[in-house]
PDB file of N, CA and C in Angstrom:
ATOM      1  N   UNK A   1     -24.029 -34.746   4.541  1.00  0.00           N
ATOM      2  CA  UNK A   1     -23.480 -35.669   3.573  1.00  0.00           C
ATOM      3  C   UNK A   1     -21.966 -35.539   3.509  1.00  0.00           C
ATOM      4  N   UNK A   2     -21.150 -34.081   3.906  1.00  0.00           N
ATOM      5  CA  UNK A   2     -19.840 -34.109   3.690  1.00  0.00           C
ATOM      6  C   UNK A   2     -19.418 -34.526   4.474  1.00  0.00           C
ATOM      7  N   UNK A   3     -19.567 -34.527   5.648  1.00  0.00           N
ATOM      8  CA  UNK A   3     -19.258 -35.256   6.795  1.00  0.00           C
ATOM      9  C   UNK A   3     -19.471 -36.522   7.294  1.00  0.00           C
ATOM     10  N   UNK A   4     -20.360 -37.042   6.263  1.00  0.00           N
ATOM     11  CA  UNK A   4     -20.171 -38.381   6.085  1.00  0.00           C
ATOM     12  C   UNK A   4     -18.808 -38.863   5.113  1.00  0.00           C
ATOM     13  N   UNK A   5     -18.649 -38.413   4.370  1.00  0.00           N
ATOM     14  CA  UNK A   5     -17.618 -38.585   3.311  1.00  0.00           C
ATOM     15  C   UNK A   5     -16.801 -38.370   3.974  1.00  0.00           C
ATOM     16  N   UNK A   6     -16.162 -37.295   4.836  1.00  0.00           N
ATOM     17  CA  UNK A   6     -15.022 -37.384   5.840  1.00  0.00           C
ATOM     18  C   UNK A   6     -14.868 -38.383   6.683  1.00  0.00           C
ATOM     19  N   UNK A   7     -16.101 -38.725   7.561  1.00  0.00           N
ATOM     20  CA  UNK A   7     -15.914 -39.737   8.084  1.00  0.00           C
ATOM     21  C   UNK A   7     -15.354 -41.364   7.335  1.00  0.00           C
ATOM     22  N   UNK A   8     -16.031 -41.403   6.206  1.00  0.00           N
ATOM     23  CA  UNK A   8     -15.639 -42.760   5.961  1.00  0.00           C
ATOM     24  C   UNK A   8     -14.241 -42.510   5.073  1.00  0.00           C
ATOM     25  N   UNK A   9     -13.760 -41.501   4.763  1.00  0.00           N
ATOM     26  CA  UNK A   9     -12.379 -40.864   4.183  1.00  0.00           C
ATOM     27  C   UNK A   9     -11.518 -41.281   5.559  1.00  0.00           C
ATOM     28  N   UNK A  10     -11.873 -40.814   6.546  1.00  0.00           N
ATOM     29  CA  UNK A  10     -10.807 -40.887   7.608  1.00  0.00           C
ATOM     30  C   UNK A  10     -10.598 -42.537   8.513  1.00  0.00           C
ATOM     31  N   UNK A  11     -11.630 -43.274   8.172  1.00  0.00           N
ATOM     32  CA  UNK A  11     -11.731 -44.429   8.634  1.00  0.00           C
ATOM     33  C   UNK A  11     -10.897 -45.050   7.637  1.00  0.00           C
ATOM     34  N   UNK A  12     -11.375 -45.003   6.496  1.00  0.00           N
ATOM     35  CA  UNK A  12     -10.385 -45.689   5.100  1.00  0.00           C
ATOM     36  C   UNK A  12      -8.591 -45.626   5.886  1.00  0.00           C
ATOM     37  N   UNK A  13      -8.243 -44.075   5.705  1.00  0.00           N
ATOM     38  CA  UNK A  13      -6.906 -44.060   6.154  1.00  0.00           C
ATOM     39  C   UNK A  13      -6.525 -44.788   7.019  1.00  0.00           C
ATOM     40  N   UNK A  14      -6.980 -44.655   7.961  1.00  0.00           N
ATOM     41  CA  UNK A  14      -6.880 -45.197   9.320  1.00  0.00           C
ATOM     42  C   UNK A  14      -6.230 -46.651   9.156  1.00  0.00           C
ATOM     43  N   UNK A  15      -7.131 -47.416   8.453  1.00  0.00           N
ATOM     44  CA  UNK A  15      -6.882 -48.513   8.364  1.00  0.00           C
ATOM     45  C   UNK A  15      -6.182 -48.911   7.391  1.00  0.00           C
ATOM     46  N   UNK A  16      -5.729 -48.183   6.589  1.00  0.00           N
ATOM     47  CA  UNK A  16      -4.275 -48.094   5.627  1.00  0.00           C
ATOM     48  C   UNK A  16      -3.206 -48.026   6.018  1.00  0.00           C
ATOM     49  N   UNK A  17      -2.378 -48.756   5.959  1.00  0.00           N
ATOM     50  CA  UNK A  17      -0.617 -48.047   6.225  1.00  0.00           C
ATOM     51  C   UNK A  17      -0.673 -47.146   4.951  1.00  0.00           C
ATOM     52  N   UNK A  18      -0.194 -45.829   5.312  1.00  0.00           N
ATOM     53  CA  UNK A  18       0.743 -45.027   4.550  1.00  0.00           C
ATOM     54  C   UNK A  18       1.793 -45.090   4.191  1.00  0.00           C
ATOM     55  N   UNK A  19       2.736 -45.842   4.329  1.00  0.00           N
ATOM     56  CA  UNK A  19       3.702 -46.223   3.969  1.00  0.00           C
ATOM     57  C   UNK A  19       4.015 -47.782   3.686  1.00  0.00           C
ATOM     58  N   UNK A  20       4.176 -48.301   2.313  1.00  0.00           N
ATOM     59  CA  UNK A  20       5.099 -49.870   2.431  1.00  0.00           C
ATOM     60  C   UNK A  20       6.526 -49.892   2.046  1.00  0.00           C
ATOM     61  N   UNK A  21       6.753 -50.855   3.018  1.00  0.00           N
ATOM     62  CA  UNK A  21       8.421 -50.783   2.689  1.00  0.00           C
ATOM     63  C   UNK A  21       8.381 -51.166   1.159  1.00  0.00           C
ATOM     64  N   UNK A  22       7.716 -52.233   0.777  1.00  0.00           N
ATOM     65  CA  UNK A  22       8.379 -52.523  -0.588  1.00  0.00           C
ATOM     66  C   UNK A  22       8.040 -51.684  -1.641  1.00  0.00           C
ATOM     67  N   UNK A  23       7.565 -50.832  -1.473  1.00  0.00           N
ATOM     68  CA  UNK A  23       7.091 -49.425  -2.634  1.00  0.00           C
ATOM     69  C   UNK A  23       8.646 -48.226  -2.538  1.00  0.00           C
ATOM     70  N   UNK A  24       8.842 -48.114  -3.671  1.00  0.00           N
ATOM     71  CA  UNK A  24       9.813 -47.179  -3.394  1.00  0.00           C
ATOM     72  C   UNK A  24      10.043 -45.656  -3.900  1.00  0.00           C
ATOM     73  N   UNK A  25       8.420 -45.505  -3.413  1.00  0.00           N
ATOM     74  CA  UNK A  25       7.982 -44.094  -3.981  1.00  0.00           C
ATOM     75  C   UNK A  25       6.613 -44.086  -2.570  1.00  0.00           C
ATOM     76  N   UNK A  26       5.949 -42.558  -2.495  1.00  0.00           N
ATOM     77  CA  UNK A  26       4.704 -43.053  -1.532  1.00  0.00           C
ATOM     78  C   UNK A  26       4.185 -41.727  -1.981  1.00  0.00           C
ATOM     79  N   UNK A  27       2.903 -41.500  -1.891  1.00  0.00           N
ATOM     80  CA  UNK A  27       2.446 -40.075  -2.282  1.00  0.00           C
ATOM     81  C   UNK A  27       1.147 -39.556  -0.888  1.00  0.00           C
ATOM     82  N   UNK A  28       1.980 -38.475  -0.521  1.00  0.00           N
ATOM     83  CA  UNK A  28       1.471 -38.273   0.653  1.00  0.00           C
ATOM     84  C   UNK A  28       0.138 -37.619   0.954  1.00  0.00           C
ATOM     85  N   UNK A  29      -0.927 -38.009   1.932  1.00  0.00           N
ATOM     86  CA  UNK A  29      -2.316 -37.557   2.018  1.00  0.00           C
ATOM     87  C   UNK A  29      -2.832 -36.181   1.867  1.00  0.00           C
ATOM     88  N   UNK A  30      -3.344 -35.548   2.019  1.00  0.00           N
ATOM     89  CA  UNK A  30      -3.688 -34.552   2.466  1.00  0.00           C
ATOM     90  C   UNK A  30      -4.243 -34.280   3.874  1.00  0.00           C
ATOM     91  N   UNK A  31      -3.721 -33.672   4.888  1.00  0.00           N
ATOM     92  CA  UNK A  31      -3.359 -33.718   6.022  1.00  0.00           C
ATOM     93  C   UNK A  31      -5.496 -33.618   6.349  1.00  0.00           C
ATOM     94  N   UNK A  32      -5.994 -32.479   6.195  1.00  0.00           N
ATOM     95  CA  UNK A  32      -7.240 -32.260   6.931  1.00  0.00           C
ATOM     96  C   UNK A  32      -8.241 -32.944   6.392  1.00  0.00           C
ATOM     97  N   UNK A  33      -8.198 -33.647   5.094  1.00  0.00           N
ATOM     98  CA  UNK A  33      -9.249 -34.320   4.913  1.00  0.00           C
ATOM     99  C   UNK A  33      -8.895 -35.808   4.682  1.00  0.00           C
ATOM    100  N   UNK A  34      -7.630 -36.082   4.382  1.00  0.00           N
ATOM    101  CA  UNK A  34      -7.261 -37.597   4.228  1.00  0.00           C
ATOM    102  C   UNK A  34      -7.364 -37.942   2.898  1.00  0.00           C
ATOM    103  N   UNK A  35      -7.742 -37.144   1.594  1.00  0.00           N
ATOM    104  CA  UNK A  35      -7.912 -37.677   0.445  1.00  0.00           C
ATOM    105  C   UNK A  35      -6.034 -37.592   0.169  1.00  0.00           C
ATOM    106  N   UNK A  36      -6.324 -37.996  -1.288  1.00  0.00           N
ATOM    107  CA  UNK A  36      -5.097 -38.499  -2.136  1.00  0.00           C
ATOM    108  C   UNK A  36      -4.866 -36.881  -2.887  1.00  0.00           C
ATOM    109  N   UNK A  37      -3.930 -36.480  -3.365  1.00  0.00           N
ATOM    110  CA  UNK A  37      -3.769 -35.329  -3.803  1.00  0.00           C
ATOM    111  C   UNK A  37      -3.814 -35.731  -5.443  1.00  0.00           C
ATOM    112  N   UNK A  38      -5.107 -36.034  -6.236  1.00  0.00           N
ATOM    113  CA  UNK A  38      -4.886 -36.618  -7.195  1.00  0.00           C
ATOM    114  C   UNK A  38      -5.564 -35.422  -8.296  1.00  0.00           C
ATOM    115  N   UNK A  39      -5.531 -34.654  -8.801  1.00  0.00           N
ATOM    116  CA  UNK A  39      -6.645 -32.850  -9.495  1.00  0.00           C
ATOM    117  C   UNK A  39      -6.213 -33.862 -10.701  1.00  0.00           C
ATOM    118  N   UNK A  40      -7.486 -33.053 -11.351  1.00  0.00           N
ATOM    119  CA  UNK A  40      -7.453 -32.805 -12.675  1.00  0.00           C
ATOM    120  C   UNK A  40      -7.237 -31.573 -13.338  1.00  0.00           C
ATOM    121  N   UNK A  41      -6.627 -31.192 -14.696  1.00  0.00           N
ATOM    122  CA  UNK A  41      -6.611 -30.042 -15.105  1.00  0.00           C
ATOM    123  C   UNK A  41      -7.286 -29.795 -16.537  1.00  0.00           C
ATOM    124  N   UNK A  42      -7.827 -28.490 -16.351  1.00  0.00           N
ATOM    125  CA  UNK A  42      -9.135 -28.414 -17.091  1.00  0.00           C
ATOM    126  C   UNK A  42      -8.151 -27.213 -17.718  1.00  0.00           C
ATOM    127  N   UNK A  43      -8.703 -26.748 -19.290  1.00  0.00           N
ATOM    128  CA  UNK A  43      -8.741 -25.537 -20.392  1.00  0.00           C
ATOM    129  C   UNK A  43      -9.426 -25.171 -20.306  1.00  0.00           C
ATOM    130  N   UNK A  44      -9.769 -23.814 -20.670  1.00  0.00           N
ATOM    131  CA  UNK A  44     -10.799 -22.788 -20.062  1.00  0.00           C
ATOM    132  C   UNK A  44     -11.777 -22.901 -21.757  1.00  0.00           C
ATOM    133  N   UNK A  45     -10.704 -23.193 -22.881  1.00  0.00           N
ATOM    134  CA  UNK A  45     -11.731 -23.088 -24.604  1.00  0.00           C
ATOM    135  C   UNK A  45     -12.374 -24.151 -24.375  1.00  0.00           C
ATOM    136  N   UNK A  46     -12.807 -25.226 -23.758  1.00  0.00           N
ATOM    137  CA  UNK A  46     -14.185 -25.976 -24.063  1.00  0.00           C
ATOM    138  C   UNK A  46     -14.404 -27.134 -22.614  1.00  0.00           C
ATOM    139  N   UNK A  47     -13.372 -26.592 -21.184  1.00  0.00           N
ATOM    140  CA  UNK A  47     -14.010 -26.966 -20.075  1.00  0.00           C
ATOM    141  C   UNK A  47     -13.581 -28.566 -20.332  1.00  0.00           C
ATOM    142  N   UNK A  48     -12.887 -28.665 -21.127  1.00  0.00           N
ATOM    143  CA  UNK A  48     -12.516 -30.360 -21.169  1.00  0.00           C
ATOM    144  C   UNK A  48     -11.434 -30.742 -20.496  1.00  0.00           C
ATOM    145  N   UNK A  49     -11.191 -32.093 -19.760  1.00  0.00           N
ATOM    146  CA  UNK A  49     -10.027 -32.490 -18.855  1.00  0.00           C
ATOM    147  C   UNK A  49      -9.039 -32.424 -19.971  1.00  0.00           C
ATOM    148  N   UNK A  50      -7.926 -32.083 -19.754  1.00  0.00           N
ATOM    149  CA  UNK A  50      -6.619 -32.298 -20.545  1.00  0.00           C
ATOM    150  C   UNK A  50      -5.514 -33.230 -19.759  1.00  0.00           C
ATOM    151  N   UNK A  51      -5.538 -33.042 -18.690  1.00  0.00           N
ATOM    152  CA  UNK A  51      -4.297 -33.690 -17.106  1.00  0.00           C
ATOM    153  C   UNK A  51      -5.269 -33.792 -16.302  1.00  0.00           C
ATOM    154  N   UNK A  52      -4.568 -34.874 -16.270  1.00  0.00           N
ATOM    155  CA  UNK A  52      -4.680 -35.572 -14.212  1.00  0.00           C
ATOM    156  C   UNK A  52      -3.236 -35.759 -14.147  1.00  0.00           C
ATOM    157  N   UNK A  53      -2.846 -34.755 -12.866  1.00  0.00           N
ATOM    158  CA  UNK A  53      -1.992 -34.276 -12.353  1.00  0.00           C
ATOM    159  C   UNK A  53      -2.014 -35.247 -10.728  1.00  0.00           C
ATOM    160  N   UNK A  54      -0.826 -35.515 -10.313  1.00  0.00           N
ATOM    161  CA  UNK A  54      -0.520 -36.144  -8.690  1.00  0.00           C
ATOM    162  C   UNK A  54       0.475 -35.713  -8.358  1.00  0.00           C
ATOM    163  N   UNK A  55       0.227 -34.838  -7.268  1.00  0.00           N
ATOM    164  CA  UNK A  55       1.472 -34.131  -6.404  1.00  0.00           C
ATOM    165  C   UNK A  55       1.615 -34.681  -5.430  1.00  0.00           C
ATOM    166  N   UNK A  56       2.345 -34.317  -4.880  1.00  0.00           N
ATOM    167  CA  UNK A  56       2.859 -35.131  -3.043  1.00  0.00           C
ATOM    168  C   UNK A  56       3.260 -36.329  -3.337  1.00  0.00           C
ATOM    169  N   UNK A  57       4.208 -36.437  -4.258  1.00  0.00           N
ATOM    170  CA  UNK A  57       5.249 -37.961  -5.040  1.00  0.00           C
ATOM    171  C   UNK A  57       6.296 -37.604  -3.892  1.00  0.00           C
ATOM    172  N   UNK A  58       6.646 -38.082  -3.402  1.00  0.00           N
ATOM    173  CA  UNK A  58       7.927 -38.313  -2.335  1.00  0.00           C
ATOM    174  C   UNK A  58       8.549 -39.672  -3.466  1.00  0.00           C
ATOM    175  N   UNK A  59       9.821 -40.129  -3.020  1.00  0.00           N
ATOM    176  CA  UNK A  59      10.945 -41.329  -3.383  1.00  0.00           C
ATOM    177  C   UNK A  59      10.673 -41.324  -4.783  1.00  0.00           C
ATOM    178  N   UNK A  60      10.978 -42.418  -5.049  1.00  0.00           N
ATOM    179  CA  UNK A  60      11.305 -42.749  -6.769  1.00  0.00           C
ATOM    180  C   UNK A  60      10.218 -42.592  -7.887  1.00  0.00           C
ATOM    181  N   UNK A  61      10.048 -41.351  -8.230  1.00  0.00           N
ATOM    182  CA  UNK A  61       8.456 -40.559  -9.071  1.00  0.00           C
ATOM    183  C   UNK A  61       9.064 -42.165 -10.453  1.00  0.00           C
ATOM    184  N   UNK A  62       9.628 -42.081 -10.983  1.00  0.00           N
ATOM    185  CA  UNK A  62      10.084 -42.438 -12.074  1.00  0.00           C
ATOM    186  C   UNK A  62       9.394 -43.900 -12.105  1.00  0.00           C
ATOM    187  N   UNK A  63       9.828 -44.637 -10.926  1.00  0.00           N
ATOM    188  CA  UNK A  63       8.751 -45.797 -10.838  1.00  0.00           C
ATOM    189  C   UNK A  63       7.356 -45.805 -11.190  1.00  0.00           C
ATOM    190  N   UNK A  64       7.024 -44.925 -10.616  1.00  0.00           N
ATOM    191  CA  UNK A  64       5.506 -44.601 -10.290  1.00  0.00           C
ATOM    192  C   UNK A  64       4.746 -44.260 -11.450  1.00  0.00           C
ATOM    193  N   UNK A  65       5.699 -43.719 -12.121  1.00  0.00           N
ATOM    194  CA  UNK A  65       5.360 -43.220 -13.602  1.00  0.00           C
ATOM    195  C   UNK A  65       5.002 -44.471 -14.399  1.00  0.00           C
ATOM    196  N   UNK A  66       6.284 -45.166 -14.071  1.00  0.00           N
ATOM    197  CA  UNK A  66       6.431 -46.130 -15.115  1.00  0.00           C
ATOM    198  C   UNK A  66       5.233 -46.797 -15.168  1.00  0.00           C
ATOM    199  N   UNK A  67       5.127 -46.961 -13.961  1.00  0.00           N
ATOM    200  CA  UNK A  67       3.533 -48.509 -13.592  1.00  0.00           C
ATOM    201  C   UNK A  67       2.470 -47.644 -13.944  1.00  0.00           C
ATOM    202  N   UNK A  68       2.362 -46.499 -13.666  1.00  0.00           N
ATOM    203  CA  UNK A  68       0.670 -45.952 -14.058  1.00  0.00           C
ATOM    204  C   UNK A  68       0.361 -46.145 -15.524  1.00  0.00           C
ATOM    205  N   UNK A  69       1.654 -45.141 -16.215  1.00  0.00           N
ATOM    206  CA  UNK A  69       1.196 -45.410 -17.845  1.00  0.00           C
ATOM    207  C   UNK A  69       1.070 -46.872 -18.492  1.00  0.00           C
ATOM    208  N   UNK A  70       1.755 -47.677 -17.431  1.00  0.00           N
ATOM    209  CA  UNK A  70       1.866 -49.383 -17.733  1.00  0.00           C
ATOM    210  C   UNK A  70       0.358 -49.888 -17.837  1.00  0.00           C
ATOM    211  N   UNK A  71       0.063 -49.029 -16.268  1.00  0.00           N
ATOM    212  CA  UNK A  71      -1.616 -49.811 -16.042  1.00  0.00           C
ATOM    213  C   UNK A  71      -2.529 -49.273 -16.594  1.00  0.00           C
ATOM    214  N   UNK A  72      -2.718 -47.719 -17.152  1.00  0.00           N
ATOM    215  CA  UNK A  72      -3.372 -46.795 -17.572  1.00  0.00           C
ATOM    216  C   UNK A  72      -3.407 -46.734 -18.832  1.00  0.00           C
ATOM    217  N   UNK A  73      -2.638 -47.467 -19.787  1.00  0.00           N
ATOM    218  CA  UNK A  73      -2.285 -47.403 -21.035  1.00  0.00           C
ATOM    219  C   UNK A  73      -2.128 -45.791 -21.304  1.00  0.00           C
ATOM    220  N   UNK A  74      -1.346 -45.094 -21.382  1.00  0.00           N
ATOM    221  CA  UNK A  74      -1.660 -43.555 -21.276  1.00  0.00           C
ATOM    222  C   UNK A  74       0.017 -42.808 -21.569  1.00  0.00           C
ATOM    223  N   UNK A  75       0.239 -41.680 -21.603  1.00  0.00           N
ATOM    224  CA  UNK A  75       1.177 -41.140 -21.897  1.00  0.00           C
ATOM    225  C   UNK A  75       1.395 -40.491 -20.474  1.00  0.00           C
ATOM    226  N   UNK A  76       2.585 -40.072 -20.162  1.00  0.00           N
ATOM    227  CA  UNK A  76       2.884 -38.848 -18.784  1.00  0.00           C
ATOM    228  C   UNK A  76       4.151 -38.972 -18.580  1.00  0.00           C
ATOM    229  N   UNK A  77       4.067 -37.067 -17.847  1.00  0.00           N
ATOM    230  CA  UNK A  77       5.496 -37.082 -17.503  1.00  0.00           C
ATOM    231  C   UNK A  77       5.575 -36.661 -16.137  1.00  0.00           C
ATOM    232  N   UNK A  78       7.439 -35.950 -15.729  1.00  0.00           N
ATOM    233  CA  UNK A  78       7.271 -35.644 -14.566  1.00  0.00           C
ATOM    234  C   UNK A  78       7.527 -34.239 -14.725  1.00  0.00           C
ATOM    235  N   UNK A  79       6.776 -33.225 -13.862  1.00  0.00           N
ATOM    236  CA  UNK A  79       7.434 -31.810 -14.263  1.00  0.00           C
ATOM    237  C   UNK A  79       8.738 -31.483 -12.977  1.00  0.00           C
ATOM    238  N   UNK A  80       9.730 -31.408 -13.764  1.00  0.00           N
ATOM    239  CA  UNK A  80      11.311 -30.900 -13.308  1.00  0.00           C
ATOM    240  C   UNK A  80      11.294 -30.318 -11.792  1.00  0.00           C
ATOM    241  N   UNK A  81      10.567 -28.956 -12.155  1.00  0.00           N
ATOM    242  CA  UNK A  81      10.392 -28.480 -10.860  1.00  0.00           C
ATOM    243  C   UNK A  81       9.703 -28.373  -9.917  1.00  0.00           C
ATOM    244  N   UNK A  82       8.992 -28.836  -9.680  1.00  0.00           N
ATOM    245  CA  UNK A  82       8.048 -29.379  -8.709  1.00  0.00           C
ATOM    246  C   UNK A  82       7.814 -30.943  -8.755  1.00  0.00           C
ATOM    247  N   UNK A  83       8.074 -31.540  -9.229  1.00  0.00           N
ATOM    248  CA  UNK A  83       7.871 -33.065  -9.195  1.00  0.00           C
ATOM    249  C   UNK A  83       6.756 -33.940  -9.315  1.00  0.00           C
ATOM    250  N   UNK A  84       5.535 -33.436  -9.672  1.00  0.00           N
ATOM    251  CA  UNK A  84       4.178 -33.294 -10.000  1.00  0.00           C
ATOM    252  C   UNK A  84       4.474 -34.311 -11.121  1.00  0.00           C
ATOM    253  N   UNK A  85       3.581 -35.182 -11.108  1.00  0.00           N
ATOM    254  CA  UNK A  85       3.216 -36.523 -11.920  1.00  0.00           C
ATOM    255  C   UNK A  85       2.386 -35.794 -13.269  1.00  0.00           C
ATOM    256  N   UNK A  86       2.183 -35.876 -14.287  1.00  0.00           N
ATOM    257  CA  UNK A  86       1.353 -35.194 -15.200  1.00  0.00           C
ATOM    258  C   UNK A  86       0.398 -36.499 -16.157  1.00  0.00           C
ATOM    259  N   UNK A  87      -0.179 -37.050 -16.137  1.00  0.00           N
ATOM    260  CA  UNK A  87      -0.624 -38.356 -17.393  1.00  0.00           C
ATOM    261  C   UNK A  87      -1.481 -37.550 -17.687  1.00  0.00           C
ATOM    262  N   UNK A  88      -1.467 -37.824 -19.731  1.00  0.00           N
ATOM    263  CA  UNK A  88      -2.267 -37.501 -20.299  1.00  0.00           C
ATOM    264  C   UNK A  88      -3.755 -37.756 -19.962  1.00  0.00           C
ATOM    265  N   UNK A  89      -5.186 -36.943 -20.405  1.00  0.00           N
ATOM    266  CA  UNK A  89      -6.646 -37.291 -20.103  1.00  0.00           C
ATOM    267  C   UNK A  89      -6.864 -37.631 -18.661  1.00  0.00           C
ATOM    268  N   UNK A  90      -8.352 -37.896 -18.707  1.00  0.00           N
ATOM    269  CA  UNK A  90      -9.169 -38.379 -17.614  1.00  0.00           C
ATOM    270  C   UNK A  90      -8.703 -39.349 -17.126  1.00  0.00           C
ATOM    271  N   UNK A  91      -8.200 -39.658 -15.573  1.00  0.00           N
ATOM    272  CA  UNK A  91      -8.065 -40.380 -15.275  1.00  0.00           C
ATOM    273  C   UNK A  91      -7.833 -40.497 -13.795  1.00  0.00           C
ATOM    274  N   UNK A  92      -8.619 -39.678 -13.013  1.00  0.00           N
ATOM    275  CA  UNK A  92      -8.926 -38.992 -11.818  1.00  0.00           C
ATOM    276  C   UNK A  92      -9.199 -40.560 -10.591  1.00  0.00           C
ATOM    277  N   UNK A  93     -10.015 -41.197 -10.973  1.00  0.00           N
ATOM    278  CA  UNK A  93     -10.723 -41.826 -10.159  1.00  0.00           C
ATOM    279  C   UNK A  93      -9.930 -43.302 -10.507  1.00  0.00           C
ATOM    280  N   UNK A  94      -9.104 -43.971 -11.601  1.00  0.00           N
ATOM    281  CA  UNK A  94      -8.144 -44.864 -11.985  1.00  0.00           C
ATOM    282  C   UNK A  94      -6.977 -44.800 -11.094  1.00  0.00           C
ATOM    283  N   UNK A  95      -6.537 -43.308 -11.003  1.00  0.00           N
ATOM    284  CA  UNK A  95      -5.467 -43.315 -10.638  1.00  0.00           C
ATOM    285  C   UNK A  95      -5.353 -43.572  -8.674  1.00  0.00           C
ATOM    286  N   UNK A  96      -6.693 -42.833  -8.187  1.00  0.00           N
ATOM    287  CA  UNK A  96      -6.838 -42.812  -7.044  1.00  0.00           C
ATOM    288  C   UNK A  96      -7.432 -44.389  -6.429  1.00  0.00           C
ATOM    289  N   UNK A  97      -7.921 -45.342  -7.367  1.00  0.00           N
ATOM    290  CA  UNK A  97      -7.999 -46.661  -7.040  1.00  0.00           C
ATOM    291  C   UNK A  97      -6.693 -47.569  -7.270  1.00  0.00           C
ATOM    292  N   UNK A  98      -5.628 -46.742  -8.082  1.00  0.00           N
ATOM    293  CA  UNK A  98      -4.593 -47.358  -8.249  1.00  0.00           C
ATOM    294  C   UNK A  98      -3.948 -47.345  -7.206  1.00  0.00           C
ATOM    295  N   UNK A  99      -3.785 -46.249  -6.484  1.00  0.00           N
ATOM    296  CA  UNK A  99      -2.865 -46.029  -5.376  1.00  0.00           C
ATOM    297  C   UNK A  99      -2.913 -46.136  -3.953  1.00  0.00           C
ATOM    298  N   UNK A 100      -4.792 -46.497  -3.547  1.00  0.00           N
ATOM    299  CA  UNK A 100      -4.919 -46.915  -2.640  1.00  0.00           C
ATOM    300  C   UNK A 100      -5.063 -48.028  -2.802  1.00  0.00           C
ATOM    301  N   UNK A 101      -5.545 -49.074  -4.013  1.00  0.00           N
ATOM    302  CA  UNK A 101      -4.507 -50.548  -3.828  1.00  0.00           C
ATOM    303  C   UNK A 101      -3.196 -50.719  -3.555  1.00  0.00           C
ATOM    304  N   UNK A 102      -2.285 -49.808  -3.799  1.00  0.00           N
ATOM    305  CA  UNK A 102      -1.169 -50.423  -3.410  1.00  0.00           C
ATOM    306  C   UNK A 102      -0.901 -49.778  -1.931  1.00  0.00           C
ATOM    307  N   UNK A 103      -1.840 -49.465  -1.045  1.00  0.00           N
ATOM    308  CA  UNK A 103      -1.588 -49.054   0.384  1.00  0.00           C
ATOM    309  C   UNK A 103      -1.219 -47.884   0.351  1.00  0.00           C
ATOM    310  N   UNK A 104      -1.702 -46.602  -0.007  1.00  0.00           N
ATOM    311  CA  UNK A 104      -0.860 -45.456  -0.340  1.00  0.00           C
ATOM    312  C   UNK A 104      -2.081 -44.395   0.129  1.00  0.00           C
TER     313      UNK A 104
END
Protein backbone atom coordinates (compact mmCIF):
# COMPACT_ATOMS: atom_id res chain seq x y z
CA UNK A 1 0.00 0.00 0.00
CA UNK A 2 3.02 2.47 0.67
CA UNK A 3 4.32 2.00 -2.39
CA UNK A 4 1.45 2.59 -3.97
CA UNK A 5 1.17 6.00 -2.37
CA UNK A 6 4.74 6.67 -3.57
CA UNK A 7 3.99 5.74 -6.72
CA UNK A 8 1.05 7.91 -7.34
CA UNK A 9 3.04 10.77 -5.04
CA UNK A 10 5.76 10.61 -7.64
CA UNK A 11 3.58 10.58 -10.75
CA UNK A 12 1.56 13.66 -9.23
CA UNK A 13 5.06 15.57 -9.16
CA UNK A 14 6.09 14.60 -12.21
CA UNK A 15 3.46 16.13 -13.83
CA UNK A 16 3.63 19.35 -11.83
CA UNK A 17 5.96 22.14 -12.55
CA UNK A 18 7.70 22.98 -9.37
CA UNK A 19 8.22 26.11 -10.06
CA UNK A 20 5.81 29.17 -11.62
CA UNK A 21 7.17 32.15 -12.74
CA UNK A 22 4.23 34.11 -11.61
CA UNK A 23 4.38 32.88 -7.88
CA UNK A 24 6.85 34.73 -6.02
CA UNK A 25 7.50 32.42 -3.29
CA UNK A 26 7.74 28.26 -4.02
CA UNK A 27 8.00 25.70 -1.21
CA UNK A 28 10.23 23.01 -1.97
CA UNK A 29 9.39 19.01 -2.10
CA UNK A 30 10.80 16.66 -0.21
CA UNK A 31 13.47 15.11 -2.19
CA UNK A 32 12.80 10.98 -1.48
CA UNK A 33 9.29 10.87 -1.29
CA UNK A 34 7.91 13.93 -3.26
CA UNK A 35 5.42 15.05 -0.56
CA UNK A 36 5.00 18.80 0.46
CA UNK A 37 6.81 19.56 3.73
CA UNK A 38 3.52 20.53 5.35
CA UNK A 39 3.69 18.79 9.77
CA UNK A 40 1.53 19.48 12.14
CA UNK A 41 2.40 20.30 15.72
CA UNK A 42 0.98 18.50 18.50
CA UNK A 43 1.20 19.30 22.81
CA UNK A 44 2.01 16.51 24.67
CA UNK A 45 -1.19 17.79 27.79
CA UNK A 46 -4.05 16.48 25.62
CA UNK A 47 -2.39 15.23 22.07
CA UNK A 48 -4.34 18.10 20.35
CA UNK A 49 -3.07 19.89 17.00
CA UNK A 50 -2.03 23.41 18.03
CA UNK A 51 0.23 24.33 14.40
CA UNK A 52 0.43 23.39 11.07
CA UNK A 53 3.73 24.40 10.40
CA UNK A 54 5.36 24.67 6.36
CA UNK A 55 8.97 24.67 5.95
CA UNK A 56 10.94 24.71 2.73
CA UNK A 57 9.33 28.53 1.97
CA UNK A 58 12.05 29.71 -0.44
CA UNK A 59 11.19 33.71 -2.06
CA UNK A 60 8.62 35.95 -0.66
CA UNK A 61 7.20 33.83 2.75
CA UNK A 62 5.23 37.12 3.44
CA UNK A 63 3.06 36.60 0.35
CA UNK A 64 2.36 33.25 1.08
CA UNK A 65 1.33 34.10 4.41
CA UNK A 66 -0.77 36.62 3.37
CA UNK A 67 -3.01 34.34 0.89
CA UNK A 68 -3.19 31.29 3.26
CA UNK A 69 -4.65 33.19 6.29
CA UNK A 70 -6.75 35.03 3.39
CA UNK A 71 -7.97 31.53 2.20
CA UNK A 72 -7.85 29.71 5.54
CA UNK A 73 -9.56 32.33 7.49
CA UNK A 74 -6.91 31.66 10.28
CA UNK A 75 -4.18 33.49 12.15
CA UNK A 76 -0.08 32.80 11.37
CA UNK A 77 3.16 33.83 11.45
CA UNK A 78 6.65 33.56 10.20
CA UNK A 79 9.34 32.28 12.63
CA UNK A 80 12.54 34.80 12.24
CA UNK A 81 14.93 32.16 12.25
CA UNK A 82 14.28 29.57 10.31
CA UNK A 83 11.57 30.87 8.11
CA UNK A 84 8.99 28.21 8.85
CA UNK A 85 5.36 29.32 8.06
CA UNK A 86 3.38 28.74 11.49
CA UNK A 87 -0.90 29.10 11.04
CA UNK A 88 -2.85 28.69 13.85
CA UNK A 89 -4.98 24.88 14.25
CA UNK A 90 -5.66 22.05 11.94
CA UNK A 91 -5.04 22.64 8.78
CA UNK A 92 -2.72 19.95 7.36
CA UNK A 93 -4.58 18.69 4.37
CA UNK A 94 -6.12 22.66 3.33
CA UNK A 95 -2.95 23.79 3.20
CA UNK A 96 -1.39 20.92 1.11
CA UNK A 97 -4.46 21.24 -1.46
CA UNK A 98 -3.73 24.85 -1.39
CA UNK A 99 -0.36 24.60 -2.67
CA UNK A 100 -0.53 22.00 -5.05
CA UNK A 101 -3.27 24.08 -6.77
CA UNK A 102 -1.15 26.64 -7.28
CA UNK A 103 1.58 24.19 -8.99
CA UNK A 104 3.86 23.90 -6.04
Amino acid sequence: MFSSLLARSAAATAAQPTTTNSLKYSVTRIAESGWLPVYRDYRRSNNMVKATIIRRVSGNSQILLKELVSALNTEGTIKPINGNIVLKGDHLHAVRDFLTARGL
